[in-house]
PDB file of N, CA and C in Angstrom:
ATOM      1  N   UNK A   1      10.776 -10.739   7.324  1.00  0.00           N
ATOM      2  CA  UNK A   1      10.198 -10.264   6.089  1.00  0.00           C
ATOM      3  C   UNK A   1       8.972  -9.394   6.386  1.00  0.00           C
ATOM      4  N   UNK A   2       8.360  -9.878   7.340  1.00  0.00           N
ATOM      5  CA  UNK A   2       7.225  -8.696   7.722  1.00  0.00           C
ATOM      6  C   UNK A   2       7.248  -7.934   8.186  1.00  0.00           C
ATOM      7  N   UNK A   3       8.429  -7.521   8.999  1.00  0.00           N
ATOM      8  CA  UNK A   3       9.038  -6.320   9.284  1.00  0.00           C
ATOM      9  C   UNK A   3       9.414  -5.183   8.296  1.00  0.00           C
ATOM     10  N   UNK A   4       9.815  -6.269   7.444  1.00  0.00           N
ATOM     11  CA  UNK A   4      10.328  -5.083   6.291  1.00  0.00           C
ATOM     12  C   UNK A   4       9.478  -4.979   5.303  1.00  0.00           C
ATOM     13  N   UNK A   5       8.427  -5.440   5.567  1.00  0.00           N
ATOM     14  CA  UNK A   5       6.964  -5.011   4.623  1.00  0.00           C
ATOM     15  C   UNK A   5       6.626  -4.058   4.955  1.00  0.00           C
ATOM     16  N   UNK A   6       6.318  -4.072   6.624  1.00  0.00           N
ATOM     17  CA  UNK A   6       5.324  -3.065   7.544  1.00  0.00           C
ATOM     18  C   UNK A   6       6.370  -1.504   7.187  1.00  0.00           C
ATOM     19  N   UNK A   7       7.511  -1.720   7.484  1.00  0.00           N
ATOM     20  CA  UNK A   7       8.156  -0.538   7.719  1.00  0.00           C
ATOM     21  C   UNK A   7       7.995   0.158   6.034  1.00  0.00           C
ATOM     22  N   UNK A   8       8.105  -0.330   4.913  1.00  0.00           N
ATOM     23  CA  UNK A   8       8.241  -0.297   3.335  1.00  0.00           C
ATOM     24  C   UNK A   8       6.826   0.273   3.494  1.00  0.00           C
ATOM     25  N   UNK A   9       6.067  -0.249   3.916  1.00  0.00           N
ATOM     26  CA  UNK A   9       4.285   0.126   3.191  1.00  0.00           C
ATOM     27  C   UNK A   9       4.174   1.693   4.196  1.00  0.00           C
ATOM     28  N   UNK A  10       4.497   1.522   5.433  1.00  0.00           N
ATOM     29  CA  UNK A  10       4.053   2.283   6.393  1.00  0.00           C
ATOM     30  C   UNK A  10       5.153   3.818   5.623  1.00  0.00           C
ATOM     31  N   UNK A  11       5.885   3.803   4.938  1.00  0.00           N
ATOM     32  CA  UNK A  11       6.418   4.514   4.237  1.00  0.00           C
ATOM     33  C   UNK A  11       5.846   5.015   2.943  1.00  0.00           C
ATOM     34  N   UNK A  12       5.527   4.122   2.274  1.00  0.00           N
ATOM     35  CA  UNK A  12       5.262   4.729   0.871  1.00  0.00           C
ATOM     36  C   UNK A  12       3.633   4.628   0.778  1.00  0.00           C
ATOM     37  N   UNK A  13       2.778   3.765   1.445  1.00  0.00           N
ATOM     38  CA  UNK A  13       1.748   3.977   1.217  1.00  0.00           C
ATOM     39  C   UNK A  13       0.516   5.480   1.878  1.00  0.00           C
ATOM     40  N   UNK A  14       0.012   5.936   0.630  1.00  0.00           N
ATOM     41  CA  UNK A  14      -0.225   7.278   1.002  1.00  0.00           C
ATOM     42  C   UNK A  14      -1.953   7.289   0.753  1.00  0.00           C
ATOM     43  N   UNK A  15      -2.839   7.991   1.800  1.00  0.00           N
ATOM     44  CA  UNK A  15      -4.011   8.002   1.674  1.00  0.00           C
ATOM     45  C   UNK A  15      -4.424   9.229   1.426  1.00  0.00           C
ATOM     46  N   UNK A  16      -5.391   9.602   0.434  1.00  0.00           N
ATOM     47  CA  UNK A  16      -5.699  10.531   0.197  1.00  0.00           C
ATOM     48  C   UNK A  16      -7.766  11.038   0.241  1.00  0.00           C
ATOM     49  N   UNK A  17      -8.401  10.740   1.764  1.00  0.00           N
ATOM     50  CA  UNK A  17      -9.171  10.638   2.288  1.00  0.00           C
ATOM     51  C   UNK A  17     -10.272  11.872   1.104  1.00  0.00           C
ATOM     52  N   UNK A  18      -9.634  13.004   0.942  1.00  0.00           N
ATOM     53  CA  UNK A  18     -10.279  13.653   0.375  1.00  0.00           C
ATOM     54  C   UNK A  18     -11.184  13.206  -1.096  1.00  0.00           C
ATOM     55  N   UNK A  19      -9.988  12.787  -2.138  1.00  0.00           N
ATOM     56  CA  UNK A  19     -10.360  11.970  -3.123  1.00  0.00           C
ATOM     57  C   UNK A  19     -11.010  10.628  -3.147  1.00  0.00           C
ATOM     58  N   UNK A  20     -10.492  10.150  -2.331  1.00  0.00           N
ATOM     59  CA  UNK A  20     -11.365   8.378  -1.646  1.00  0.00           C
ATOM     60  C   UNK A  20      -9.836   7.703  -2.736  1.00  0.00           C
ATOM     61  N   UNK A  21      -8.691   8.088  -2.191  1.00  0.00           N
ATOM     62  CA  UNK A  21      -7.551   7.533  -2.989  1.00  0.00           C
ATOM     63  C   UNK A  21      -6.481   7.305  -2.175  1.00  0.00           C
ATOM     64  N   UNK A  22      -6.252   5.838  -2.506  1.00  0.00           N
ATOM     65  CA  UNK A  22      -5.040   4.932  -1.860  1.00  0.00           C
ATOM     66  C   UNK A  22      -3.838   4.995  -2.900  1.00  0.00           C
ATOM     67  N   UNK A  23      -2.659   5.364  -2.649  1.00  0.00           N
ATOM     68  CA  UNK A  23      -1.298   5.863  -3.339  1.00  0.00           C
ATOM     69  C   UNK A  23      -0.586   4.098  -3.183  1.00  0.00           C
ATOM     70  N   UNK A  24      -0.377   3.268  -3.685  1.00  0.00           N
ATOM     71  CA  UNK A  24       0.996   2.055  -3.632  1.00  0.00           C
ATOM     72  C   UNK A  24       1.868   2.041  -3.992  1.00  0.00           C
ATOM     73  N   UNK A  25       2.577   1.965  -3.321  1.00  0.00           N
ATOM     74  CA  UNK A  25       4.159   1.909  -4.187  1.00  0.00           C
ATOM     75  C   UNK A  25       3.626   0.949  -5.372  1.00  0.00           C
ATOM     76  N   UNK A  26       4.572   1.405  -6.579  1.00  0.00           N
ATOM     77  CA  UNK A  26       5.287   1.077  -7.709  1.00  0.00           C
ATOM     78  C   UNK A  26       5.462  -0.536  -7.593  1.00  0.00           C
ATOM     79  N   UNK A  27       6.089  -0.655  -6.752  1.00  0.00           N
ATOM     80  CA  UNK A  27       6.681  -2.316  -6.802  1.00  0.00           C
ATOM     81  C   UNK A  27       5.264  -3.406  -6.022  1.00  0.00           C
ATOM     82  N   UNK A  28       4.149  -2.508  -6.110  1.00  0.00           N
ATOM     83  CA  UNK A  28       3.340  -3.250  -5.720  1.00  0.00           C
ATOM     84  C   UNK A  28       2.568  -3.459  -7.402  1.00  0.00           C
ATOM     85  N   UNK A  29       2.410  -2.576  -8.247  1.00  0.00           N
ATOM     86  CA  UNK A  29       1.821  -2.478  -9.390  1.00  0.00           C
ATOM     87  C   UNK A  29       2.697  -3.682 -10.372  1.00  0.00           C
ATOM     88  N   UNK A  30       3.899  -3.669 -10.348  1.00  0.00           N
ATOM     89  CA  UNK A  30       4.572  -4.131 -10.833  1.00  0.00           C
ATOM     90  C   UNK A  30       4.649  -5.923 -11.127  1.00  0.00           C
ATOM     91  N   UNK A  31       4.830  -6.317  -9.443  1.00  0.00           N
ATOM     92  CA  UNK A  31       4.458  -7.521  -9.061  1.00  0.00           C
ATOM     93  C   UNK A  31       3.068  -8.012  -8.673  1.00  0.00           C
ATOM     94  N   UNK A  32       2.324  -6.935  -9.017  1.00  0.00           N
ATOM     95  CA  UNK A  32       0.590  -7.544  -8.409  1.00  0.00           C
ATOM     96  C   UNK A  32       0.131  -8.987  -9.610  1.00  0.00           C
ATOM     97  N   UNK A  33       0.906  -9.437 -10.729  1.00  0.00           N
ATOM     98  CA  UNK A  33      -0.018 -10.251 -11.286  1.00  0.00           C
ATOM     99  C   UNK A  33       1.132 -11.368 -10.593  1.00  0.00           C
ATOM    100  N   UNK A  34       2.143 -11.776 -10.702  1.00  0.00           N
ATOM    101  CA  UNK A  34       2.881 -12.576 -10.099  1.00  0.00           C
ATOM    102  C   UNK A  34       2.098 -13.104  -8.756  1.00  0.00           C
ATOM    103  N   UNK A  35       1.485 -12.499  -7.987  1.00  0.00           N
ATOM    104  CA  UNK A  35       0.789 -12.836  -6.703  1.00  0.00           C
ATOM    105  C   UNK A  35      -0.682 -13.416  -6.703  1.00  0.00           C
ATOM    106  N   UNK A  36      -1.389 -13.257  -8.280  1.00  0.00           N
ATOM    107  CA  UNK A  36      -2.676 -13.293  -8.536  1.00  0.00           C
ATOM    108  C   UNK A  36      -3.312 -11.896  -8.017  1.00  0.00           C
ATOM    109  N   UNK A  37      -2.621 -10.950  -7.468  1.00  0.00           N
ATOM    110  CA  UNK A  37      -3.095  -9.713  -7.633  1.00  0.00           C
ATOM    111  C   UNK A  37      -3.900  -8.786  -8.441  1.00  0.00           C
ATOM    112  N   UNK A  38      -3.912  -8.906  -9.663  1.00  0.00           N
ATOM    113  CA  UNK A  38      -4.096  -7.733 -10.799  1.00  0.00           C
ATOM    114  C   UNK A  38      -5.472  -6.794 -10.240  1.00  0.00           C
ATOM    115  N   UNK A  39      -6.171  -7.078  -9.826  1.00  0.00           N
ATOM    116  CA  UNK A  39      -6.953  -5.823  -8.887  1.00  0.00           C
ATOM    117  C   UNK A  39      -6.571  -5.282  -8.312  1.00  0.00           C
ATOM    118  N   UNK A  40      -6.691  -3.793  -8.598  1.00  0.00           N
ATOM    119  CA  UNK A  40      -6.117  -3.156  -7.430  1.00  0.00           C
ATOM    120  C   UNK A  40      -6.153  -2.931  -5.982  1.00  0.00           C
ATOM    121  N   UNK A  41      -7.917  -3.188  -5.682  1.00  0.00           N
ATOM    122  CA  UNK A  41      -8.324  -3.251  -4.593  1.00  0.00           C
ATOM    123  C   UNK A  41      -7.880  -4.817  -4.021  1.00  0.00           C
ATOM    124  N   UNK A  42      -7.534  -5.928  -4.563  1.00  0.00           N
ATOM    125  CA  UNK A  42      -7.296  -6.865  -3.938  1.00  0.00           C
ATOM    126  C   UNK A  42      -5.726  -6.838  -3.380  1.00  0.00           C
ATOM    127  N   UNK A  43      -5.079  -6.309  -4.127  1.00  0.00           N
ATOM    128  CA  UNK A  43      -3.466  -5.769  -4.025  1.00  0.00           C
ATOM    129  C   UNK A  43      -3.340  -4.908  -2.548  1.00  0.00           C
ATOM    130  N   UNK A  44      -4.471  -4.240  -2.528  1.00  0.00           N
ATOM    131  CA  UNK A  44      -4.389  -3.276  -1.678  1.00  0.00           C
ATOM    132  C   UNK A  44      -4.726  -4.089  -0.451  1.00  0.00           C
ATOM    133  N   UNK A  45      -5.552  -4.965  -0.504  1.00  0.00           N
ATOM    134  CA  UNK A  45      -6.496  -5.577   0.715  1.00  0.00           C
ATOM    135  C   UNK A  45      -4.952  -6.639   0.779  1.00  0.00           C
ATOM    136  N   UNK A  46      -4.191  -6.977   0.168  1.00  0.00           N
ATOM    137  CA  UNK A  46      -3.011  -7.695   0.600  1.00  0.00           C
ATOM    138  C   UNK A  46      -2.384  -6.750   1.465  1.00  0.00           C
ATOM    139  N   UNK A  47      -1.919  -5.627   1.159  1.00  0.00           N
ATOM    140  CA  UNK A  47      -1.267  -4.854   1.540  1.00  0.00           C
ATOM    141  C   UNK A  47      -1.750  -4.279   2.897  1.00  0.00           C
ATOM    142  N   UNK A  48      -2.811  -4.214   3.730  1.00  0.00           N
ATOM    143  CA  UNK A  48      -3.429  -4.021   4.456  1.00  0.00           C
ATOM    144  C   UNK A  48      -3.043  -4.483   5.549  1.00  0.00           C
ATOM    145  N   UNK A  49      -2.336  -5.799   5.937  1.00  0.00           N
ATOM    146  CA  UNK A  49      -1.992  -6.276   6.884  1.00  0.00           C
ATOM    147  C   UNK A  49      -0.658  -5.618   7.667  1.00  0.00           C
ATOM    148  N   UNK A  50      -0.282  -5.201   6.780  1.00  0.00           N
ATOM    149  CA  UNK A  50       1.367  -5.053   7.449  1.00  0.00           C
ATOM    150  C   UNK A  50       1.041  -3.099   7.481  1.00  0.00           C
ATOM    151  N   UNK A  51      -0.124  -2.694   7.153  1.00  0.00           N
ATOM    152  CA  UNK A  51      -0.399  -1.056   7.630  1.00  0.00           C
ATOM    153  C   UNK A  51      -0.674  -1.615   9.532  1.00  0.00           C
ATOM    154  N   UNK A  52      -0.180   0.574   9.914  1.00  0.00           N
ATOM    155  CA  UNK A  52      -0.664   0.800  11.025  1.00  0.00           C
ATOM    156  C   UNK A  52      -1.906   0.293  11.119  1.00  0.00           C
ATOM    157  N   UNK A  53      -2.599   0.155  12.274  1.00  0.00           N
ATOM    158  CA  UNK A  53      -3.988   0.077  12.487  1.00  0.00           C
ATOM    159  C   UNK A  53      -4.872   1.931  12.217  1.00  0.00           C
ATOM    160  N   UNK A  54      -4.194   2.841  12.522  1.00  0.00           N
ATOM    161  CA  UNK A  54      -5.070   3.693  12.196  1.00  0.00           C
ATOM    162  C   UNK A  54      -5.426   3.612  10.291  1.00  0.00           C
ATOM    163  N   UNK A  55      -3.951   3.503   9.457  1.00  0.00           N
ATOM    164  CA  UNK A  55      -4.097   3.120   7.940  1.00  0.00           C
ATOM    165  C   UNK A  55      -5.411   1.914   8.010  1.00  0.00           C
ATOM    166  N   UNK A  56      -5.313   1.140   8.767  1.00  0.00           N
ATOM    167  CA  UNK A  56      -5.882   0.406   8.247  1.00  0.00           C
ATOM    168  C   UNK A  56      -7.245   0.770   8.474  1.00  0.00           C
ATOM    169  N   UNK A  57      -7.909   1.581   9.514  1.00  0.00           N
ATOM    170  CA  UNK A  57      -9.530   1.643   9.515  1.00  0.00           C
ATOM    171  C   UNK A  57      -9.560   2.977   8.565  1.00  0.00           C
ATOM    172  N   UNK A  58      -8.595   3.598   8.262  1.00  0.00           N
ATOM    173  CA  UNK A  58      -8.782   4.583   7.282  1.00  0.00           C
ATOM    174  C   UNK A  58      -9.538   4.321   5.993  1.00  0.00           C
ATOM    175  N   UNK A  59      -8.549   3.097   5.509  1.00  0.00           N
ATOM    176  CA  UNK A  59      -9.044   2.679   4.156  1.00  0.00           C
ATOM    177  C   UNK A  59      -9.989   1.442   4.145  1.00  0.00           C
ATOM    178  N   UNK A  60      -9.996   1.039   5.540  1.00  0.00           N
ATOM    179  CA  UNK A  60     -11.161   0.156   5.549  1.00  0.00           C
ATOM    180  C   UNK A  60     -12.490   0.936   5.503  1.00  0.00           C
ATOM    181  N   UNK A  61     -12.660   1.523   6.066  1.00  0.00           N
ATOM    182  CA  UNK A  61     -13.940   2.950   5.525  1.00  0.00           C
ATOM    183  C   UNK A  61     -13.655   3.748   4.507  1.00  0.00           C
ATOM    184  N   UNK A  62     -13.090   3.163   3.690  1.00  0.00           N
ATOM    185  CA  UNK A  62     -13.338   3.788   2.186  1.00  0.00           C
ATOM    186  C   UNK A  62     -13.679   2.618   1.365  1.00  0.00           C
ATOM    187  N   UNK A  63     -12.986   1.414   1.555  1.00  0.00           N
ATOM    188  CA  UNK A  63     -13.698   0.283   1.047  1.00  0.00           C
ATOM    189  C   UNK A  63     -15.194  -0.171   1.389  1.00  0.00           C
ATOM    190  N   UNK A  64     -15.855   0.088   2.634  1.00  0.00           N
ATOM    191  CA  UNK A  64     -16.876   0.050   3.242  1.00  0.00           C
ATOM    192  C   UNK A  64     -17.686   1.019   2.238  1.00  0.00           C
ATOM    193  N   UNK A  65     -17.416   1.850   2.109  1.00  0.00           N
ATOM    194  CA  UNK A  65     -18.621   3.096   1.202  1.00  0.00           C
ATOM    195  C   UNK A  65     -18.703   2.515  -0.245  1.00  0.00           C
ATOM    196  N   UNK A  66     -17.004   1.707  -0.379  1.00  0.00           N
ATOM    197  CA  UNK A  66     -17.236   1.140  -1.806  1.00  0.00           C
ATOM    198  C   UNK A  66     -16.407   2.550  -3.050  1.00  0.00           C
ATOM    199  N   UNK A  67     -16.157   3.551  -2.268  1.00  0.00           N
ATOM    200  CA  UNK A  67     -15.707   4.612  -3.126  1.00  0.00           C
ATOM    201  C   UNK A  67     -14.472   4.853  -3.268  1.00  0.00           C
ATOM    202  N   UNK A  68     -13.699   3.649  -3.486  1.00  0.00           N
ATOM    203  CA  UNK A  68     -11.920   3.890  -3.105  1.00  0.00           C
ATOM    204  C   UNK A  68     -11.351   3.568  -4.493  1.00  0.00           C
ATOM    205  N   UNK A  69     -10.702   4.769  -5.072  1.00  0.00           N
ATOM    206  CA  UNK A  69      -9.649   4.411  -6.036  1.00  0.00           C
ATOM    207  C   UNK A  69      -8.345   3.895  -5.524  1.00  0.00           C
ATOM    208  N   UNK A  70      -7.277   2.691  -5.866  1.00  0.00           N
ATOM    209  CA  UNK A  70      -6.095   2.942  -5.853  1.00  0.00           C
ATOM    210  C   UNK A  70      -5.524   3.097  -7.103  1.00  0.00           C
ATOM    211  N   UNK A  71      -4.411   3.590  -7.092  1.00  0.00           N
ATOM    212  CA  UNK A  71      -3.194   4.422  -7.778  1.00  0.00           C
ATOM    213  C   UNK A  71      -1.933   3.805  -7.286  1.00  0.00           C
ATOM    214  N   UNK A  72      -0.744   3.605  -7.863  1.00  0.00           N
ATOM    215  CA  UNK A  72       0.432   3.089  -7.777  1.00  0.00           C
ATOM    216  C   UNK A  72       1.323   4.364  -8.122  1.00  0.00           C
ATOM    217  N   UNK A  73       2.317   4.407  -7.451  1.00  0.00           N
ATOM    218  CA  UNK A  73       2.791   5.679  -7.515  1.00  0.00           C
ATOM    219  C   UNK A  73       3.746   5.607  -8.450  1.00  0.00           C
ATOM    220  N   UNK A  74       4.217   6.257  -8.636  1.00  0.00           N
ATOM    221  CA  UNK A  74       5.650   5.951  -9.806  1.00  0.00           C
ATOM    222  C   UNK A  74       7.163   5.338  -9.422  1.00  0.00           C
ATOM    223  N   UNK A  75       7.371   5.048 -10.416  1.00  0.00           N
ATOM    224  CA  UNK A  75       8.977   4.309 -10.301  1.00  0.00           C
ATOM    225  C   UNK A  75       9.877   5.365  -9.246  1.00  0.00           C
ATOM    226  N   UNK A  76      10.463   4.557  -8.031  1.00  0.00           N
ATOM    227  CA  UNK A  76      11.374   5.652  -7.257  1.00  0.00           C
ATOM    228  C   UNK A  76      12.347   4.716  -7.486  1.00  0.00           C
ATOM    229  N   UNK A  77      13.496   5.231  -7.574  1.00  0.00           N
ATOM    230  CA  UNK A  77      14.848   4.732  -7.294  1.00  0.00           C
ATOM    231  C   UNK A  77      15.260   4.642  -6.077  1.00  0.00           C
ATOM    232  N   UNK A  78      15.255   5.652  -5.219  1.00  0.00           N
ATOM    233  CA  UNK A  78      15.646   5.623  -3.772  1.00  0.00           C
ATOM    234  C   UNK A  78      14.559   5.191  -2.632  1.00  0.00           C
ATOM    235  N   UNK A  79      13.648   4.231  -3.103  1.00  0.00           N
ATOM    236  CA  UNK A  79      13.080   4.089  -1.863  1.00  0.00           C
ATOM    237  C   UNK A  79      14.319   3.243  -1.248  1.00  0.00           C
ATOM    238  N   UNK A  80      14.744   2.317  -1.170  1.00  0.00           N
ATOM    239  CA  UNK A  80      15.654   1.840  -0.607  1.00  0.00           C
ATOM    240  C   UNK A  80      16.796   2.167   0.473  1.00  0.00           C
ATOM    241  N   UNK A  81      16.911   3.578   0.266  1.00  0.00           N
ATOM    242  CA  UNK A  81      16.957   4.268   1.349  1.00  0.00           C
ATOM    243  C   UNK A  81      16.336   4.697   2.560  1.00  0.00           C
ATOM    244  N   UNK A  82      15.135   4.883   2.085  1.00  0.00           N
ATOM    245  CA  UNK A  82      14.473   4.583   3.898  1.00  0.00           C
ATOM    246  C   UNK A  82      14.558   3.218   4.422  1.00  0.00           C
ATOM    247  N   UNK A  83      14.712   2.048   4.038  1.00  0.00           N
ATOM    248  CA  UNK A  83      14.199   1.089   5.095  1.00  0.00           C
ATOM    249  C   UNK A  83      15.730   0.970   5.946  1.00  0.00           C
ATOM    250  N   UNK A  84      15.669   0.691   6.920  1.00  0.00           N
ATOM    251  CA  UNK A  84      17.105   0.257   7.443  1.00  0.00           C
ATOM    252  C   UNK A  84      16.949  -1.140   8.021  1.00  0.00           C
ATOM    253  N   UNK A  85      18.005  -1.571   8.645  1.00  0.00           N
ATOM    254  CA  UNK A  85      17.889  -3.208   8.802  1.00  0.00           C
ATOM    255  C   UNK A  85      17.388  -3.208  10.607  1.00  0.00           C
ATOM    256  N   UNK A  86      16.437  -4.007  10.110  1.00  0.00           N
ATOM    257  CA  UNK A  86      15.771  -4.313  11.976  1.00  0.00           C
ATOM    258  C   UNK A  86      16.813  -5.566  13.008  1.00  0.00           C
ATOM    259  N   UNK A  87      16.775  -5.508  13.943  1.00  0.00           N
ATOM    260  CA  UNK A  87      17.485  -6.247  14.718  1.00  0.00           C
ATOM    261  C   UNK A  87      16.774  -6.814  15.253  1.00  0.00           C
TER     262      UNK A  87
END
């Protein structure tokens, strides 16, 4: 299952350094209160584990300044197509 987190996030999650803006998939917005999520920044700080390490000091120095919007991206139908099955 954490395989197919890392590979899912390391896909759809998008940083946008310029704005001080973190992009989440959809199905993170969706299910964030089910988890006790409903912050976005706490959603995100879930989501954090299963990023690269460079993602992760990216947006860890945007949380550090304190100046980080996240954003949930919109409904995709085909993400499901990128992940493939790990062995």
């Amino acid at each position: 299952m954490e395989a197919a987190s890392s590979c899912f996030l390391a896909d759809q999650v998008k940083i946008d350094k310029r704005k001080k803006t973190v992009f989440l998939p959809k199905v993170c917005d969706v299910y964030r209160n089910d988890f006790g999520m409903g912050d976005g920044i706490v959603c995100l700080s879930q989501c954090l584990i299963y990023l690269e390490e460079e993602e992760q000091l990216d947006i860890g120095s945007l949380l550090e300044d304190g100046l980080v919007s996240v954003k949930f991206q919109r409904n995709c139908e085909d993400f499901r197509s990128n992940l493939t099955e790990l062995r």
